[in-house]
Protein backbone atom coordinates (compact mmCIF):
# COMPACT_ATOMS: atom_id res chain seq x y z
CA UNK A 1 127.59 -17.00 26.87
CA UNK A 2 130.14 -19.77 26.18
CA UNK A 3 133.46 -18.54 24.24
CA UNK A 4 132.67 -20.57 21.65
CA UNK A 5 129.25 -19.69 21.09
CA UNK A 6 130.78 -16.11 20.91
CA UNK A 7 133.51 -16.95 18.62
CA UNK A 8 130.55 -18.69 16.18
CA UNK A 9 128.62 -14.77 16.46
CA UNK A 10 131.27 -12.73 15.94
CA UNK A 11 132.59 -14.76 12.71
CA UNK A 12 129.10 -14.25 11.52
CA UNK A 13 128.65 -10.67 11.62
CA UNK A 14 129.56 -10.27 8.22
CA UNK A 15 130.51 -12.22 4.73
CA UNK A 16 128.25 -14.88 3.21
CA UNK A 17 128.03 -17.46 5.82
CA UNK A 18 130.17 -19.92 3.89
CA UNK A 19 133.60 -19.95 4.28
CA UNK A 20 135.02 -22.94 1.81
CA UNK A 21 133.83 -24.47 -1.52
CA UNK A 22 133.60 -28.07 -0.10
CA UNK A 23 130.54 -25.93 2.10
CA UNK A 24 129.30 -24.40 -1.17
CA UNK A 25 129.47 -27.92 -2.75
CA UNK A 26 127.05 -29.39 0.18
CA UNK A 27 124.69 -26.78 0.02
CA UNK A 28 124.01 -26.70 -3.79
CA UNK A 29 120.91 -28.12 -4.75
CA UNK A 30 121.20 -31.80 -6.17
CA UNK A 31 119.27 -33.25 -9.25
CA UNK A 32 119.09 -29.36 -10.01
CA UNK A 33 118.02 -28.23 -13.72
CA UNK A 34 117.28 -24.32 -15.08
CA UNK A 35 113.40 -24.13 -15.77
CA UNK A 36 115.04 -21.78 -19.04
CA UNK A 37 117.14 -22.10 -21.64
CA UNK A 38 119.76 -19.30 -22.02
CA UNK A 39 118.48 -17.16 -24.56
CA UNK A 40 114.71 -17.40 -22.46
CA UNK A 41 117.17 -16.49 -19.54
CA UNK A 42 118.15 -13.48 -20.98
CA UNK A 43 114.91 -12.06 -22.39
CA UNK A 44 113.32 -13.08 -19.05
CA UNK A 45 115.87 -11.03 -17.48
CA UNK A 46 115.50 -7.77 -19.41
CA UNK A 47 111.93 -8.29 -19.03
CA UNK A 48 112.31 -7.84 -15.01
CA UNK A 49 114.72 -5.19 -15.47
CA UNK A 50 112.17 -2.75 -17.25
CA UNK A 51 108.99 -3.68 -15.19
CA UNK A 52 110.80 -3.38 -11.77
CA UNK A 53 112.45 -0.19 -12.97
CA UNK A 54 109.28 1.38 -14.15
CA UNK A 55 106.91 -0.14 -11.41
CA UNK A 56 109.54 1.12 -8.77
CA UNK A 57 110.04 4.58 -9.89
CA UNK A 58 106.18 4.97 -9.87
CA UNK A 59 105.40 3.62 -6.91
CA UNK A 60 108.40 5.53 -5.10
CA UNK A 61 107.97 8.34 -7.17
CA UNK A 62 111.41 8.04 -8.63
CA UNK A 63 113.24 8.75 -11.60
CA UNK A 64 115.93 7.20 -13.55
CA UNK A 65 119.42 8.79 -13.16
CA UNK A 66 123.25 8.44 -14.25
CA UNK A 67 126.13 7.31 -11.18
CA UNK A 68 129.29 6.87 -11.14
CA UNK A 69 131.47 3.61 -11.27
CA UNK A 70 134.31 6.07 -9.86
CA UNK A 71 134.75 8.12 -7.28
CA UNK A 72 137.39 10.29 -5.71
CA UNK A 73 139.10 8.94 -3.16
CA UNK A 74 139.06 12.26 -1.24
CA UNK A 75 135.36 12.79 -1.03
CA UNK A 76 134.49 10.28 1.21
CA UNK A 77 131.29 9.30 -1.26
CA UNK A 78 132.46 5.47 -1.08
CA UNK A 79 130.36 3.33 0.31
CA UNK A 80 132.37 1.40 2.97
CA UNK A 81 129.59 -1.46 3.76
CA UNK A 82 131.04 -2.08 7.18
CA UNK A 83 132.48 -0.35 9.74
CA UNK A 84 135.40 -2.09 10.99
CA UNK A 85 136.98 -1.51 7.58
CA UNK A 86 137.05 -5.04 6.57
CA UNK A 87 135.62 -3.96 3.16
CA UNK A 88 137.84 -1.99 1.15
CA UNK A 89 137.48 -0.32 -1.99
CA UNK A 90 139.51 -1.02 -5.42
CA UNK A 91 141.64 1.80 -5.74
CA UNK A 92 143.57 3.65 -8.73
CA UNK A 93 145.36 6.47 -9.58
CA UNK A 94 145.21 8.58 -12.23
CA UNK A 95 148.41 10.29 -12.89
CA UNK A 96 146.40 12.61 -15.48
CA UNK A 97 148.83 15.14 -17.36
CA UNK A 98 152.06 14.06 -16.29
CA UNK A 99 150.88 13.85 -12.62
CA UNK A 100 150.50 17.44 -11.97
CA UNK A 101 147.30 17.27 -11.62
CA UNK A 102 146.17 13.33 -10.62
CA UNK A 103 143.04 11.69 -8.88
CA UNK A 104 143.02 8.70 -6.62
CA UNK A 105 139.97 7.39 -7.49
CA UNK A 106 137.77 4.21 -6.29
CA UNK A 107 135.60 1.78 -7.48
CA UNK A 108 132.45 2.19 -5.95
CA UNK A 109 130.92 -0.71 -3.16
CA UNK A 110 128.27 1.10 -3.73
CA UNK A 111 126.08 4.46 -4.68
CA UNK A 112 124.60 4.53 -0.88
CA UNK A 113 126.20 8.65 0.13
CA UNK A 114 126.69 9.33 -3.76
CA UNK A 115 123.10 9.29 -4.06
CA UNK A 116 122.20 11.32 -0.97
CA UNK A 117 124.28 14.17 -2.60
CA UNK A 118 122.58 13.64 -6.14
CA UNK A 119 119.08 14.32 -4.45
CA UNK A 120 120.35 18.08 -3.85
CA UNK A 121 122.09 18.19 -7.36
CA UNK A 122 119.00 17.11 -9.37
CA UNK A 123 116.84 19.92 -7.07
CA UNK A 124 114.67 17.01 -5.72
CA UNK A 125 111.91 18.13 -3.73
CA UNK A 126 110.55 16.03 -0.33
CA UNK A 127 108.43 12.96 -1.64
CA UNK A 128 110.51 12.96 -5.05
CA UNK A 129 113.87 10.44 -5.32
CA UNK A 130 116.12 8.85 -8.17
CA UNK A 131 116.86 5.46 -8.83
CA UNK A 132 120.26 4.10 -10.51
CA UNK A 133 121.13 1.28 -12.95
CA UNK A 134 124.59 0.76 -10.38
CA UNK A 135 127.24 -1.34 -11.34
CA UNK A 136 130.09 -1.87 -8.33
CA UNK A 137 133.12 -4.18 -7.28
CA UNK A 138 133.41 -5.98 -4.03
CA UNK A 139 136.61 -7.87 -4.05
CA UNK A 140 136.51 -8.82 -0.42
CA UNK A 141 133.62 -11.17 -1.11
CA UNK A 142 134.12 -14.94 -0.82
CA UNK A 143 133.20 -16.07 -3.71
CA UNK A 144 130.09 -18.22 -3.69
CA UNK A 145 126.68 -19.13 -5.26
CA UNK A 146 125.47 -16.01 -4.45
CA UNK A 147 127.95 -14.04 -3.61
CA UNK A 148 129.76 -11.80 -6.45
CA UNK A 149 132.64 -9.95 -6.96
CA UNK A 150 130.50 -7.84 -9.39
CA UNK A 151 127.25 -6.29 -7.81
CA UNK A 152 124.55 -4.92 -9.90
CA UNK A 153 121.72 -3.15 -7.73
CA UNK A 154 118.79 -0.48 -8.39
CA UNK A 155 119.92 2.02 -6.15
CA UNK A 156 117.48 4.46 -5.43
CA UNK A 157 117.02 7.94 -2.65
CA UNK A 158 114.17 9.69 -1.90
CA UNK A 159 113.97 12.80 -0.13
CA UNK A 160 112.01 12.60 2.72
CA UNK A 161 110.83 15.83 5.72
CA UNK A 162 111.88 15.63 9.29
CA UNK A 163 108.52 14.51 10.63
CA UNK A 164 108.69 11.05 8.45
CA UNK A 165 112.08 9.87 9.83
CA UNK A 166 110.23 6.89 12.04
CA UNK A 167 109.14 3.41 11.41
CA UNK A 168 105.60 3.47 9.99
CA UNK A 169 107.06 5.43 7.43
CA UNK A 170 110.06 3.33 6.27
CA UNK A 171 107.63 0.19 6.77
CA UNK A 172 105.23 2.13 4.46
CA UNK A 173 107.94 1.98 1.77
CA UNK A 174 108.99 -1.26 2.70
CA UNK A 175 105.32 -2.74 1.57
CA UNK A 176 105.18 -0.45 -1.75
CA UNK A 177 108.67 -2.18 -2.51
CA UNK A 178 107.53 -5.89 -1.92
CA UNK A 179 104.27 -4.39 -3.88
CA UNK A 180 106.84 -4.17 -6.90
CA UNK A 181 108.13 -7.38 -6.57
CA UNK A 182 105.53 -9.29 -6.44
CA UNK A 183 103.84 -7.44 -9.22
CA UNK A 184 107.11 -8.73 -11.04
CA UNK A 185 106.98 -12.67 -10.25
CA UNK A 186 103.53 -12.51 -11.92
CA UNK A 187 104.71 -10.74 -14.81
CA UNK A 188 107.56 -12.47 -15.61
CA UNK A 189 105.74 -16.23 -15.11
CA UNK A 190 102.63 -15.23 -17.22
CA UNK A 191 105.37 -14.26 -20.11
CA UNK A 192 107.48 -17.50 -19.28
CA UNK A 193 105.23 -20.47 -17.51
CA UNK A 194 107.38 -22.57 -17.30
CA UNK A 195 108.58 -20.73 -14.15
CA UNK A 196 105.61 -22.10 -12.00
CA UNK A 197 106.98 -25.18 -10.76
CA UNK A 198 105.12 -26.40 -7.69
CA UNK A 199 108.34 -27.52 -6.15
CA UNK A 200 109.43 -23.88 -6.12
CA UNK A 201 106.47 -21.72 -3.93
CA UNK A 202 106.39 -18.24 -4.92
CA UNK A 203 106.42 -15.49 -2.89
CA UNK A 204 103.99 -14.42 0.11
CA UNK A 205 101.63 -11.94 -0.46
CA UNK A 206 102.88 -9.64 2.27
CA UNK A 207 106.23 -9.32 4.21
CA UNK A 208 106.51 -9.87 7.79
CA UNK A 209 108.09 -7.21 9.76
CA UNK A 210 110.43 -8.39 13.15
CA UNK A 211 112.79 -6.08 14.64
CA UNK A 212 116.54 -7.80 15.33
CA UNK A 213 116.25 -8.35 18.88
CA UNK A 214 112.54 -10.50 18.70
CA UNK A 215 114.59 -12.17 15.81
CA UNK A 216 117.56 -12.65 19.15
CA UNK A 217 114.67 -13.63 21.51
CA UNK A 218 113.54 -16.56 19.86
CA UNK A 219 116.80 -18.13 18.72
CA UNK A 220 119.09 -16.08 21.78
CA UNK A 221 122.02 -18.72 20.73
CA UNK A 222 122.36 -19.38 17.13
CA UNK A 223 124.59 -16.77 14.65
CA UNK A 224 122.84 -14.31 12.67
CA UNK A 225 122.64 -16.51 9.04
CA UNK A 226 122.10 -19.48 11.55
CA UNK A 227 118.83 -17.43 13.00
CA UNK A 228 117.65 -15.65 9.38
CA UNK A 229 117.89 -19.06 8.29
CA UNK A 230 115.07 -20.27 10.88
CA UNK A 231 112.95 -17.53 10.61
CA UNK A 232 112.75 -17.49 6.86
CA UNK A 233 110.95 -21.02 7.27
CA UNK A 234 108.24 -19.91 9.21
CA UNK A 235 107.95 -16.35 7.79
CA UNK A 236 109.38 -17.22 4.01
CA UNK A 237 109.93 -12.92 3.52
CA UNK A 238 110.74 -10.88 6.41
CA UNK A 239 112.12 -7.22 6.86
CA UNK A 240 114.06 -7.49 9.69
CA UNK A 241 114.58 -3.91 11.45
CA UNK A 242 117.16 -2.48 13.71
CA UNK A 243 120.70 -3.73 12.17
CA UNK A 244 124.01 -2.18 13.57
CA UNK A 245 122.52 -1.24 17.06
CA UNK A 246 124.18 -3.66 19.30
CA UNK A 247 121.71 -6.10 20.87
CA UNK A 248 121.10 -7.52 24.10
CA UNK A 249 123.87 -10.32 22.85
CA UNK A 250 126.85 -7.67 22.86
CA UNK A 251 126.52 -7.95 19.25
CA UNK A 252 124.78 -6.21 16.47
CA UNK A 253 122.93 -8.15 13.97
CA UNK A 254 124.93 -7.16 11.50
CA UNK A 255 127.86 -4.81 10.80
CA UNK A 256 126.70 -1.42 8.76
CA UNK A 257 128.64 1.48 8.13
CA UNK A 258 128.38 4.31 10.69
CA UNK A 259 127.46 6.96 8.06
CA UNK A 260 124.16 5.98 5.88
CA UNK A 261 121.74 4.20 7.70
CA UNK A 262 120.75 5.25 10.99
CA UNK A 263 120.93 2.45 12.94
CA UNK A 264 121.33 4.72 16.49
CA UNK A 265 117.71 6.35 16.87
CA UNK A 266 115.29 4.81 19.27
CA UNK A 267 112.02 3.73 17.85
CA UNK A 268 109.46 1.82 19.94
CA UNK A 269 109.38 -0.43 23.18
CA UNK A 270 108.69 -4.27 22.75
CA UNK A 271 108.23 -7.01 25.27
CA UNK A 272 109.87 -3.99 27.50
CA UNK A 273 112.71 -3.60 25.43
CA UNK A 274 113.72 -0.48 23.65
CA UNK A 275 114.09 -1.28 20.34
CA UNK A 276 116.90 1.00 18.24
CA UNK A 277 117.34 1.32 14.44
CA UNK A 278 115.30 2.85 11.45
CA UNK A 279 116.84 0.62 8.67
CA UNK A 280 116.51 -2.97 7.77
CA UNK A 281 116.77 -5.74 4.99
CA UNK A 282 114.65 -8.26 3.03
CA UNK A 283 115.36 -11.36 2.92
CA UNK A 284 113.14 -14.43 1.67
CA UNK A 285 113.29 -18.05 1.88
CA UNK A 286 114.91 -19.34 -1.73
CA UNK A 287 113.11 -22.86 -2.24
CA UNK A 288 115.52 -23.55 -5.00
CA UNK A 289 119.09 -23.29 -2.90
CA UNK A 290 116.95 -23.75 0.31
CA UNK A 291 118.78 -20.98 2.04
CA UNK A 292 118.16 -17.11 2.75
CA UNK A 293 118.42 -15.14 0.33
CA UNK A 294 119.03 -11.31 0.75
CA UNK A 295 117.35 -9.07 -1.96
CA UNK A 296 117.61 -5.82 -0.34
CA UNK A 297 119.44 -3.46 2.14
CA UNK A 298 117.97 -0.07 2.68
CA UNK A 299 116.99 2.72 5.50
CA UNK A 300 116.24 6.26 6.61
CA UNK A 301 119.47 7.53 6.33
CA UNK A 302 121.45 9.50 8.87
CA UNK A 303 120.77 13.08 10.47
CA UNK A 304 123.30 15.28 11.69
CA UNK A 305 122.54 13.59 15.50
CA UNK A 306 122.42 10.02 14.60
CA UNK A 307 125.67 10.38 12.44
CA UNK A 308 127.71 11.97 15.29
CA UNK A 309 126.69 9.30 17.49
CA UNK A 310 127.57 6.30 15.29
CA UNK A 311 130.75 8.01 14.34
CA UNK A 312 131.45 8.43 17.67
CA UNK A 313 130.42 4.43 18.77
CA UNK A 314 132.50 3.38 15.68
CA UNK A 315 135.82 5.42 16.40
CA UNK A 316 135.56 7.33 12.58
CA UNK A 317 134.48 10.97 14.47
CA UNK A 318 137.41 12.23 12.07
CA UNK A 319 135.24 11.13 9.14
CA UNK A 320 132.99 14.37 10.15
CA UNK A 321 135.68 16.80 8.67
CA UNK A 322 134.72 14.91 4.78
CA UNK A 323 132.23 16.69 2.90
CA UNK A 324 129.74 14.66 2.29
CA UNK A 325 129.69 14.37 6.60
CA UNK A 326 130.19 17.78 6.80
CA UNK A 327 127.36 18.42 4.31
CA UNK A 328 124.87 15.98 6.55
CA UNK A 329 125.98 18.02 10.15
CA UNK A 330 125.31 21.20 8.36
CA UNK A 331 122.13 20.18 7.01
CA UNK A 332 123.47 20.77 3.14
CA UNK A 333 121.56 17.99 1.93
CA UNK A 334 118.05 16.47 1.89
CA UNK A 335 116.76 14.42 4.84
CA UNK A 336 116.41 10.89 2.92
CA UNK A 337 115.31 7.24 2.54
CA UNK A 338 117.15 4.69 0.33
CA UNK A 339 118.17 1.20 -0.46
CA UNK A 340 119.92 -1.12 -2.69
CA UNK A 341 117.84 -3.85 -4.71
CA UNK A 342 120.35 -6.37 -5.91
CA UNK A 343 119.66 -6.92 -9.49
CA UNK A 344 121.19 -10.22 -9.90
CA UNK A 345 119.83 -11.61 -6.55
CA UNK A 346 116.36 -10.79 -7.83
CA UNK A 347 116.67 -12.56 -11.35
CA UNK A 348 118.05 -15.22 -9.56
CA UNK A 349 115.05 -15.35 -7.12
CA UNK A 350 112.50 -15.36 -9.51
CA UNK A 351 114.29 -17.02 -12.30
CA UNK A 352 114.47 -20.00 -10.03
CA UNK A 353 117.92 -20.20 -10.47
CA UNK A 354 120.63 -21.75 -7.92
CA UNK A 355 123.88 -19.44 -8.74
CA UNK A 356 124.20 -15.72 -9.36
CA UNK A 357 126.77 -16.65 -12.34
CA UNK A 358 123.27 -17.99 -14.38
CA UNK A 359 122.03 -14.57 -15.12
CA UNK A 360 125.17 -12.45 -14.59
CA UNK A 361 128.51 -12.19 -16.09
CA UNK A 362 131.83 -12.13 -13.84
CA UNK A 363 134.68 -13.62 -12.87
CA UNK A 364 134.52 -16.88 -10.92
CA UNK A 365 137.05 -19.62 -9.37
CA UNK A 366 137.77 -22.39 -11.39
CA UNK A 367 136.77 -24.56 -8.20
CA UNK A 368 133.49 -23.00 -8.00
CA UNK A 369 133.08 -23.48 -12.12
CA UNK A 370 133.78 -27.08 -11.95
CA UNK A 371 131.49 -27.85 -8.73
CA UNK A 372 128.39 -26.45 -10.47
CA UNK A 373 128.93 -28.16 -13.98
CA UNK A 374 129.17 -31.46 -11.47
CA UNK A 375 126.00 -29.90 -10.36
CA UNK A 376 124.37 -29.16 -13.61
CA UNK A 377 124.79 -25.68 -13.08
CA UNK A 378 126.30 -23.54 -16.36
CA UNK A 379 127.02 -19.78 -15.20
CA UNK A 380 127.72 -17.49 -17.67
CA UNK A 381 131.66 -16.69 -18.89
């Protein structure tokens, strides 16, 4: 592999894929205007929000439940995204009564190993799981059309038994996901019409399943967004599997923390090949920005095993003496399967929208403000 082709990979493995606003102002769509108004926006937008959270917690047998937006520092419940900690977490201290008793405490990334430990709390049983309303800060994010600094998501966990820790299983609620999701374009566009536009496709039927490495195979030299992006127009919604196992490259597909997603455990054999990794994401083709578009991260989480051994191939083996790790090696809490479903990414999706700041509420760049009014694009303030 040439140096530079490996420079191109490695830059890739995580962040947005765009790197400067004179990129975001190329790839924003020209002669671009909202099929709703703002106040149709916002009912639209509410309407989604009930239906998927109703439609998700039956089909996943879930039920709605408080998180946090704060965590202590201590516990090691922080959701670190990546593992080569270039991620961080806002963090704040709470001097309390005259600092004799204070908390560090941090923003959540995300409710990913919160939510593990609230399975055992709320006495969930195997097949049962909660779902969150989560609300977190990323402030390493470059800022983009899709890309916030504020992240909304349904996070959701579902206790799962030994014997369904394999890949049928998480493709099984993979399908009852995109089930949801589909059962939400129609809803929303038989309350709001003038969402079908025939310039904007909606979404496949079913999703197609390809493991990282037969994503590798056919395109063995672009970047990951470079090969998502090729994929996603043959296949417009794909789950790819297997991502943090490094692949025949010397490179995973993606960075993922060592401690939520297992990532580690062999699965099946493909084209001779032994394929690694019992997590995944979907991502569809967005005919509005005509780029991927990532509406979901989620996996079979981590065993007592599979966590020693990507603690151990990510240098973090001290993490094992925090207790939420220490709860996982002693088996304290629930075997599981979870995910994140970006709420804003979703609205956007099927709001045919082109920027994240049309249907949410954050802070942006100035730069980035006055490139989409150019563009005809109004985000929210």
């Amino acid at each position: 592999m040439q140096e530079t082709e490996k420079l191109r990979k490695k830059a890739d493995l995580a962040g947005p894929g765009i790197g400067t606003y004179e990129q975001v102002e190329k790839v924003l769509p020209k002669d671009y205007r909202s099929l709703l108004n703002p106040k149709d926006t916002q009912k639209a937008i509410f309407a989604i929000k009930s239906y998927i959270e109703e439609n998700l917690c039956r089909e996943l047998n879930l039920m709605m439940v408080q998180v946090p937006l704060i965590v202590d520092a201590e516990s090691g419940v922080n959701d670190m995204l990546d593992r080569d900690g270039s991620r961080t977490p806002v963090q704040f201290h709470i001097s309390n009564d005259y600092n004799k008793h204070p908390i560090d405490a941090q923003v959540v990334q995300a409710a990913t190993k919160w939510k593990r430990l609230a399975l055992r709390e709320f006495g969930m049983k195997v097949g049962e799981g909660l779902c969150t309303d989560m609300r977190a800060v990323r402030k390493d994010y470059f800022l983009d059309h899709d890309h916030s600094a504020y992240v909304d998501q349904w996070d959701w966990e579902r206790a799962i038994k030994e014997g369904e820790r394999n890949l049928e299983f998480l493709k099984e609620i993979v399908r009852k996901i995109w089930k949801v999701l589909k059962g939400t374009e129609t809803q929303v566009q038989k309350h709001f019409p003038s969402l079908v536009d025939s310039r904007y496709p909606n979404l496949p039927e079913e999703i197609k399943f390809l493991h990282a490495e037969e994503i590798l195979d056919i395109y063995p030299d672009l970047p990951r967004k470079e090969r998502e992006t090729a994929v996603l127009q043959k296949y417009p919604a794909i789950f790819i599997i297997g991502i943090g196992w490094v692949l025949k490259d010397g490179f995973p597909h993606e960075m993922r923390a060592a401690d939520y997603d297992d990532w580690v455990s062999e699965t099946i054999t493909l084209n001779g090949q032994q394929m690694h990794g019992l997590n995944g994401d979907i991502l569809v083709w967005n005919p509005v920005t005509q780029r991927r578009h990532e509406l979901s991260s989620m996996g079979i989480r981590v065993n007592g095993e599979s966590l020693r051994k990507q603690l151990e191939m990510s240098k973090q083996l001290d993490w094992l003496k925090l207790p939420y790790h220490s709860a996982i090696m002693h088996d304290d809490i629930p075997l599981s399967i979870g995910g994140g479903i970006g709420q804003s990414r979703t609205y956007m999706l099927l709001l045919k929208k082109a920027h994240l700041g049309e249907v949410s509420v954050t802070v942006w760049p100035k730069i980035l403000k006055e490139i989409s009014a150019k563009k005809n694009i109004h985000v929210l303030e």
